[in-house]
Protein backbone atom coordinates (compact mmCIF):
# COMPACT_ATOMS: atom_id res chain seq x y z
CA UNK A 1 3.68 39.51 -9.60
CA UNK A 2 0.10 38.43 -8.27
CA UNK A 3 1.66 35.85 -5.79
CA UNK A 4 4.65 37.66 -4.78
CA UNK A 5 2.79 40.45 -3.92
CA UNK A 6 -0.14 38.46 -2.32
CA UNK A 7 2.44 36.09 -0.57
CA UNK A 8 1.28 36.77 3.08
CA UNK A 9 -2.18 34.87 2.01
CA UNK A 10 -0.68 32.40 0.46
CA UNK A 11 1.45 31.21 3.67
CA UNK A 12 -1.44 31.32 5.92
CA UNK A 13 -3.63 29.20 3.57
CA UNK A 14 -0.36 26.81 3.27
CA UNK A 15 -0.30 27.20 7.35
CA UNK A 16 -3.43 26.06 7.55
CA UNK A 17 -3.61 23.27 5.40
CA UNK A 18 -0.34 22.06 7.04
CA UNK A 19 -1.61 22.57 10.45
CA UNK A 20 -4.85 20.52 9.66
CA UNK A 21 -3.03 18.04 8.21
CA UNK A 22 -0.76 17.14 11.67
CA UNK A 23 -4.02 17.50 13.56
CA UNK A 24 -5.83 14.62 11.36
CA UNK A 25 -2.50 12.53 11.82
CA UNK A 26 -2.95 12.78 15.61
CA UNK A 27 -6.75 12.58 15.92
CA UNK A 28 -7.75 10.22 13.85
CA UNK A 29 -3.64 8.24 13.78
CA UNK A 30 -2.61 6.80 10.78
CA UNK A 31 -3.94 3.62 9.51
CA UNK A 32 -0.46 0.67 9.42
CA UNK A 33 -1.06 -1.73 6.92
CA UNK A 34 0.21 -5.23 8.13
CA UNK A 35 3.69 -4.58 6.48
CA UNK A 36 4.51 -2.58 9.25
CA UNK A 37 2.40 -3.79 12.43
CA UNK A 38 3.10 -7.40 11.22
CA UNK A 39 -0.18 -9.73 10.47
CA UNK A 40 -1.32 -12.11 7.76
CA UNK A 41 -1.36 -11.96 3.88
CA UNK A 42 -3.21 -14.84 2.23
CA UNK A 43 -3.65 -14.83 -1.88
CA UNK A 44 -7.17 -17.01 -3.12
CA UNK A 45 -8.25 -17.56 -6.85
CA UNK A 46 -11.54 -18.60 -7.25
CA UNK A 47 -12.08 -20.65 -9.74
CA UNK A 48 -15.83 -20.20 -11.07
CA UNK A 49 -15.73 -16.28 -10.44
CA UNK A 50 -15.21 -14.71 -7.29
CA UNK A 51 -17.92 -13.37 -4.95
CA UNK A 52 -18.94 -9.76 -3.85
CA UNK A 53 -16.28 -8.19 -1.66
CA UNK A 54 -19.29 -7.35 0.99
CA UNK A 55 -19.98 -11.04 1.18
CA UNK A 56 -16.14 -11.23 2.91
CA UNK A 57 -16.32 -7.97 4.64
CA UNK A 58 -20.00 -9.11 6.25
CA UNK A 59 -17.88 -12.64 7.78
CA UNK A 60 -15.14 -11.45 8.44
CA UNK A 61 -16.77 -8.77 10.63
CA UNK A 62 -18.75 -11.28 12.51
CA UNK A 63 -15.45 -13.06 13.45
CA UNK A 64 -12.66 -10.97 15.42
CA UNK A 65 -10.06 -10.38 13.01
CA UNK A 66 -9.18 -7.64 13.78
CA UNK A 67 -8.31 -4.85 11.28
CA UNK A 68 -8.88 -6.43 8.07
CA UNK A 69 -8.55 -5.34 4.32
CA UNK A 70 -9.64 -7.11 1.34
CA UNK A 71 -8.05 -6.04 -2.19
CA UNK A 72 -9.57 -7.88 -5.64
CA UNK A 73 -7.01 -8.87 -7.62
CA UNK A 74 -6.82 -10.07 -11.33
CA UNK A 75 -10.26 -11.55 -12.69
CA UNK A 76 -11.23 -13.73 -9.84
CA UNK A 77 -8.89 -13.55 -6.91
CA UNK A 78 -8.70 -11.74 -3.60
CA UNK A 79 -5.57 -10.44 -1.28
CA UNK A 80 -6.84 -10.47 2.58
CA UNK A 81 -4.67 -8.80 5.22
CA UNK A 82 -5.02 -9.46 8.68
CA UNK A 83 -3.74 -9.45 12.02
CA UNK A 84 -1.37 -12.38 12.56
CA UNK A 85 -3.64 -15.83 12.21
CA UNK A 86 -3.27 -18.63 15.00
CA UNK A 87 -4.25 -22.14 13.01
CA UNK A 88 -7.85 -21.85 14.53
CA UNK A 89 -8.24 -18.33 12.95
CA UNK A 90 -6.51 -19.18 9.73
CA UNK A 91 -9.39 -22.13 9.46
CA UNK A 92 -12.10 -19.88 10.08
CA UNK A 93 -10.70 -17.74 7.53
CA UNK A 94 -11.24 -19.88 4.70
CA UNK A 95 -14.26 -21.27 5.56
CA UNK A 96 -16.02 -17.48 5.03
CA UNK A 97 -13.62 -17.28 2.21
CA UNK A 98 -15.68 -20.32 0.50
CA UNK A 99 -18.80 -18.53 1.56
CA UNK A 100 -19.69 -21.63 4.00
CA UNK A 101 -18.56 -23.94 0.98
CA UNK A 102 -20.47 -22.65 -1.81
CA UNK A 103 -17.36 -21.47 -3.70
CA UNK A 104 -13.97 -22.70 -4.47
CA UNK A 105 -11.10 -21.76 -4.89
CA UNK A 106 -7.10 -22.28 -4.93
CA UNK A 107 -4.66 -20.34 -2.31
CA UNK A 108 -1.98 -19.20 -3.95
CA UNK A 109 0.04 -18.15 -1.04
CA UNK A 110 -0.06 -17.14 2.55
CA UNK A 111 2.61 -14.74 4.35
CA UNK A 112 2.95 -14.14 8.61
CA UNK A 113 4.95 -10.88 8.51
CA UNK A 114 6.09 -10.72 12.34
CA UNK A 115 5.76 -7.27 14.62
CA UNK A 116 9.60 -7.38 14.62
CA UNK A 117 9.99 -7.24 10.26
CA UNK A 118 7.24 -4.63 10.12
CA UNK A 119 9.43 -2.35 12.43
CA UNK A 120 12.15 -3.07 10.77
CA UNK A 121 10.74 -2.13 7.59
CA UNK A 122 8.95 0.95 8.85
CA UNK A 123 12.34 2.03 9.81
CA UNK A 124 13.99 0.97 6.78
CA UNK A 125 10.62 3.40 4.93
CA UNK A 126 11.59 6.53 7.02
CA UNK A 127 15.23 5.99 6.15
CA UNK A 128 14.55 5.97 2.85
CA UNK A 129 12.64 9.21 3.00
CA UNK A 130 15.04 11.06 4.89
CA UNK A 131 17.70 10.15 2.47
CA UNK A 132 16.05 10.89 -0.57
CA UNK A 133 14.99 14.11 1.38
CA UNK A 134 19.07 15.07 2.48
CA UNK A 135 19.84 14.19 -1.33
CA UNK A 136 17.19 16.46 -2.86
CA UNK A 137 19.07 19.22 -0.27
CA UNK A 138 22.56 18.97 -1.23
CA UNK A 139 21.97 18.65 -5.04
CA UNK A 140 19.56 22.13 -4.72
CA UNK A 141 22.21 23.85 -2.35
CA UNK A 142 24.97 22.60 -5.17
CA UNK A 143 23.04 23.41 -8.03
CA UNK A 144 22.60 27.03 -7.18
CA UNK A 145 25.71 27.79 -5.45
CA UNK A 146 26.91 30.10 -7.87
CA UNK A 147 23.78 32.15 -7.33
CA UNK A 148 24.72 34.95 -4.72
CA UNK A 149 22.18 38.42 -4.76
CA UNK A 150 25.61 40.15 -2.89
CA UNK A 151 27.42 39.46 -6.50
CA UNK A 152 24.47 40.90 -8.61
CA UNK A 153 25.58 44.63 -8.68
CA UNK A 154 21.98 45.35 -9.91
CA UNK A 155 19.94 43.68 -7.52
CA UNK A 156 19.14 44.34 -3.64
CA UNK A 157 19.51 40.56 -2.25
CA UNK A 158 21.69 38.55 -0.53
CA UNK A 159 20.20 34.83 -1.25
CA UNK A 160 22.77 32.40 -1.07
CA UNK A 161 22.33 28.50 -2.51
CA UNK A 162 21.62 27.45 1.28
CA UNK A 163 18.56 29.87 1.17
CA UNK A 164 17.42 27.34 -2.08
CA UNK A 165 18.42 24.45 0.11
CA UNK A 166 16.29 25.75 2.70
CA UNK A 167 13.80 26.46 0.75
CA UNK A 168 13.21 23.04 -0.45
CA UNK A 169 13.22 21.77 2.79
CA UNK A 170 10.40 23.68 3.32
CA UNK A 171 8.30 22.71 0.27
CA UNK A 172 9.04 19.18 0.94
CA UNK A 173 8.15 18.98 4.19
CA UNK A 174 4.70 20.72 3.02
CA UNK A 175 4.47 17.95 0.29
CA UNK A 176 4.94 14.99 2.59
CA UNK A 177 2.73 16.36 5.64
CA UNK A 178 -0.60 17.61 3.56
CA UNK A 179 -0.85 14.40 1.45
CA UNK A 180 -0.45 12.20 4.74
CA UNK A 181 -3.00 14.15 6.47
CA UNK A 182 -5.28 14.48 4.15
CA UNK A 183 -5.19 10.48 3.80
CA UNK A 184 -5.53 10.28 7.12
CA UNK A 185 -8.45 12.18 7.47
CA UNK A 186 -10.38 10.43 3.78
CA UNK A 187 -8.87 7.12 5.81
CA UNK A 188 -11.07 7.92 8.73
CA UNK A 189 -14.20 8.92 7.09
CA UNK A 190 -14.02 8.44 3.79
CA UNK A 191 -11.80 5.07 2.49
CA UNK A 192 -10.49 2.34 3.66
CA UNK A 193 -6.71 3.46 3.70
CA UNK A 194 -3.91 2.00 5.58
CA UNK A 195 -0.48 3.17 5.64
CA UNK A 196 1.65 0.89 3.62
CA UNK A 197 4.65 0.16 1.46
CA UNK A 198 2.56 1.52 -1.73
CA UNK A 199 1.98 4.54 0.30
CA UNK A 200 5.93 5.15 0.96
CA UNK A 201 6.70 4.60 -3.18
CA UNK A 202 3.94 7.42 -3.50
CA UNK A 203 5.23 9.46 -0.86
CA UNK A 204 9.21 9.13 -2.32
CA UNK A 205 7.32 9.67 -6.01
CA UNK A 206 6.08 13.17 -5.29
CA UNK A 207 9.43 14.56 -3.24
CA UNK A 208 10.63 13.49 -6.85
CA UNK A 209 8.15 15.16 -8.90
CA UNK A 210 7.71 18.15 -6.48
CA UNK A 211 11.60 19.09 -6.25
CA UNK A 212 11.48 19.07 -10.20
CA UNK A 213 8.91 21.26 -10.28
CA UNK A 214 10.52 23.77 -7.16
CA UNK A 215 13.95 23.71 -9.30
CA UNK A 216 12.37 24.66 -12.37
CA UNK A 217 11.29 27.68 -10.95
CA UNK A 218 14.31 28.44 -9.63
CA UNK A 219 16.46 27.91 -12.36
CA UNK A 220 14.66 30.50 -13.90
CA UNK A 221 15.15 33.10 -11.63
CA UNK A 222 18.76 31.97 -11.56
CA UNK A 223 19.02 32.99 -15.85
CA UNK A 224 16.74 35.71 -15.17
CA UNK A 225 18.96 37.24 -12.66
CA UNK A 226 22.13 36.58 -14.78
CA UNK A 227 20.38 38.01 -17.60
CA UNK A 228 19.80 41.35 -15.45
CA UNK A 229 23.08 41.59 -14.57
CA UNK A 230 24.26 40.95 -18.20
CA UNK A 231 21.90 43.74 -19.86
CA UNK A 232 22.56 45.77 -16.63
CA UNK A 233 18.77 46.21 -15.98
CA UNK A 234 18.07 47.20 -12.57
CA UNK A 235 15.14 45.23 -11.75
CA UNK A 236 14.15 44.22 -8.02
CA UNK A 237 14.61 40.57 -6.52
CA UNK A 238 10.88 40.41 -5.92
CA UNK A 239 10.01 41.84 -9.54
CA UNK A 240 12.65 38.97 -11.34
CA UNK A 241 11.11 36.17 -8.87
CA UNK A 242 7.81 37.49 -10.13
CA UNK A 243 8.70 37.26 -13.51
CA UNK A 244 10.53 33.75 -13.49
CA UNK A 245 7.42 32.72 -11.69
CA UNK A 246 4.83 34.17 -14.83
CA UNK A 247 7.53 32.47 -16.95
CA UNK A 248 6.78 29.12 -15.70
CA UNK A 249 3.08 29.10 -15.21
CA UNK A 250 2.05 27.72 -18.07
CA UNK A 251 4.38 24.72 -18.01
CA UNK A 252 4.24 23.84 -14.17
CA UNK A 253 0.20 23.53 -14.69
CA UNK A 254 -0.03 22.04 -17.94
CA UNK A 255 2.30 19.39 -16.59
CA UNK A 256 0.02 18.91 -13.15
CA UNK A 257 -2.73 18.73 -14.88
CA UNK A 258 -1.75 16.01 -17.28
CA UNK A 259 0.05 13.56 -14.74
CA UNK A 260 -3.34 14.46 -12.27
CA UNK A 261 -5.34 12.83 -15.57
CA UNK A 262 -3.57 9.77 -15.53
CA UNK A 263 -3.24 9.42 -11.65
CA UNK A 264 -7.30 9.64 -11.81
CA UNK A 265 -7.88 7.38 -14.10
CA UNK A 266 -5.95 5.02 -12.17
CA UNK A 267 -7.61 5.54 -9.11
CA UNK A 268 -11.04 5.07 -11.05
CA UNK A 269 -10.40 2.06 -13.65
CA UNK A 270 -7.00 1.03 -12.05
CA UNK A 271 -8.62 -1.84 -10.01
CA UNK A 272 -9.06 -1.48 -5.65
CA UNK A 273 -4.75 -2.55 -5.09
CA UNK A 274 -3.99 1.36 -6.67
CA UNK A 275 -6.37 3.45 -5.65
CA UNK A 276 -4.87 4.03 -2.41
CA UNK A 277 -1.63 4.74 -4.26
CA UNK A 278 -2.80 7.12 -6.89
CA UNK A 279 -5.13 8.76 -3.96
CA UNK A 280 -2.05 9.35 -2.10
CA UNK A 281 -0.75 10.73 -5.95
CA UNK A 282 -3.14 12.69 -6.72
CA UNK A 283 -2.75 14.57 -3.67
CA UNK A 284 0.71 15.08 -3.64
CA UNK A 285 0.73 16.05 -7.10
CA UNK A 286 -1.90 19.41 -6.18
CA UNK A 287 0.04 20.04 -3.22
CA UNK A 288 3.99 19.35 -4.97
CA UNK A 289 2.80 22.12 -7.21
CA UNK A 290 0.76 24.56 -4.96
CA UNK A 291 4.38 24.66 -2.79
CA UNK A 292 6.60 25.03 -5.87
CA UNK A 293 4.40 28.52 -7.00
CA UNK A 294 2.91 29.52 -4.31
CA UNK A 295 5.01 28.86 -1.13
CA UNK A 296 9.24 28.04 -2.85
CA UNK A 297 9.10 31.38 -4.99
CA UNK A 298 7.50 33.79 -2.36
CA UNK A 299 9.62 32.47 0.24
CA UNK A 300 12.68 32.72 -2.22
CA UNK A 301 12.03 36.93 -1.36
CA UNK A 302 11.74 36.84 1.66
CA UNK A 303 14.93 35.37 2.92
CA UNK A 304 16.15 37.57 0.42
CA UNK A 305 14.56 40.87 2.06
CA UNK A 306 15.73 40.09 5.76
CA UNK A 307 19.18 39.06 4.42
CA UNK A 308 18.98 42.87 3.19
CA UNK A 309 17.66 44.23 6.22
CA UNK A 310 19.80 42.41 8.69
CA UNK A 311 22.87 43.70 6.74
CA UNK A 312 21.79 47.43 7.02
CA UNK A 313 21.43 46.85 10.46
């Protein structure tokens, strides 16, 4: 019962978290990687070992490309992204590439994504996460619509399956705003993030993970009220949401804490393409289950108290 009865803190630290993150996304802005603001991917192997990464930062500052990011790849390659490349620029390119000719090395492919395809797929990004977000909805609201506090003789509620619907819409929101501010903000600052198509799989990866972990702890509170209304036990909505939510403690954070292992250790020995994946992760893995706990269940009794109070009044 320590959260339910503590939920008031709990909302204003997820208030302010939230709030936070939407001011780092308009402060500092968000990063685009190339895939969306169209530029240049080129691919190089070198072929007797590559050279420090600072070497090619240290050039390609000196020349104005723009916004630039270089990713090691395999044993002795490189991916650079850049702005889009006129044949002048392109040239200049892989002459600090070679390190003014002192290194070789084989390109094994070069991409112009156009301003016009990284809209397009930007659009295509948000569509996808407003799908996945409607789905995640429909199936909670479908799920639970046989769950109805005005049926359970022994318990003062009125949730219906929309409150569960709403609910999640709620969490989920929370889980895709924190772990893009957040980025933002570590992008500014900290790392050299940019907002890409690995970001979007991460972002579409926790919804997953975080509605699992929100329906989990609802399903319990859907067998524990059953199971009050079965042994006639007249327990309070709060004081069963309490309970399903001590029920589940144990599981929900074991389970965190195990994928957070792996997601760390991919950030840390995964190789520089991941970590800005399994940073965005790791993020959304705290915050997918801080909102299932401590924000889904608490706010699960509330719409159930003013459903109450509205229909005294």
């Amino acid at each position: 019962m320590f959260i339910i009865k503590h939920r008031i803190k709990f909302f204003i630290f997820s208030s302010i978290v939230v709030l936070f993150s939407i001011f780092s996304m308009f402060f500092w802005g968000l990063n685009l990687g190339i895939e969306f603001t169209g530029g240049s991917i080129i691919e190089i192997n070198y072929i007797n070992g590559r050279p420090d990464s600072t070497l090619l930062t240290r050039g390609m500052e000196a020349y104005p490309f723009g916004t630039f990011l270089v990713q090691p790849t395999g044993e002795d390659g490189y991916i650079i992204r850049t702005k889009e490349l006129s044949s002048e620029g392109r040239e200049a390119l892989l002459t600090i590439l070679s390190i003014g000719g002192e290194k070789e090395f084989t390109e094994e492919r070069y991409s112009l994504i156009g301003p016009s395809m990284g809209g397009e797929l930007m659009k295509k990004a948000w569509i996808a996460v407003v799908l996945v977000v409607l789905g995640i909805i429909f199936f909670v609201a479908y799920a639970f619509r046989k769950v109805s506090g005005s049926a359970l003789t022994h318990v003062e509620t009125k949730t219906s399956s929309w409150h569960y619907g709403m609910i999640a819409i709620v969490a989920l929101l929370h889980d895709v705003i924190v772990p893009t501010g957040i980025f933002a903000f570590l992008g500014s600052r900290f790392v050299d993030a940019q907002i890409d198509i690995l970001f979007m799989v991460a972002i579409l990866t926790i919804l997953g993970y975080s509605v699992n972990d929100t329906i989990i702890v609802f399903d319990r509170v859907r067998e524990n009220l059953r199971k009050n209304q079965e042994l006639k036990l007249r327990k309070s909505f709060e004081e069963t949401v309490g309970e399903s939510l001590s029920q589940t403690y144990a599981r929900s954070i074991n389970t965190s804490l195990t994928t957070l292992l792996v997601v760390l250790a991919l950030y840390f020995i995964g190789g520089a393409a991941t970590q800005n994946f399994a940073l965005v992760l790791a993020i959304g893995v705290v915050a997918g289950t801080y909102s299932s706990l401590f924000l889904a269940a608490p706010l699960l009794t509330l719409l159930g108290r003013k459903s109450v109070a509205s229909d005294k009044r």
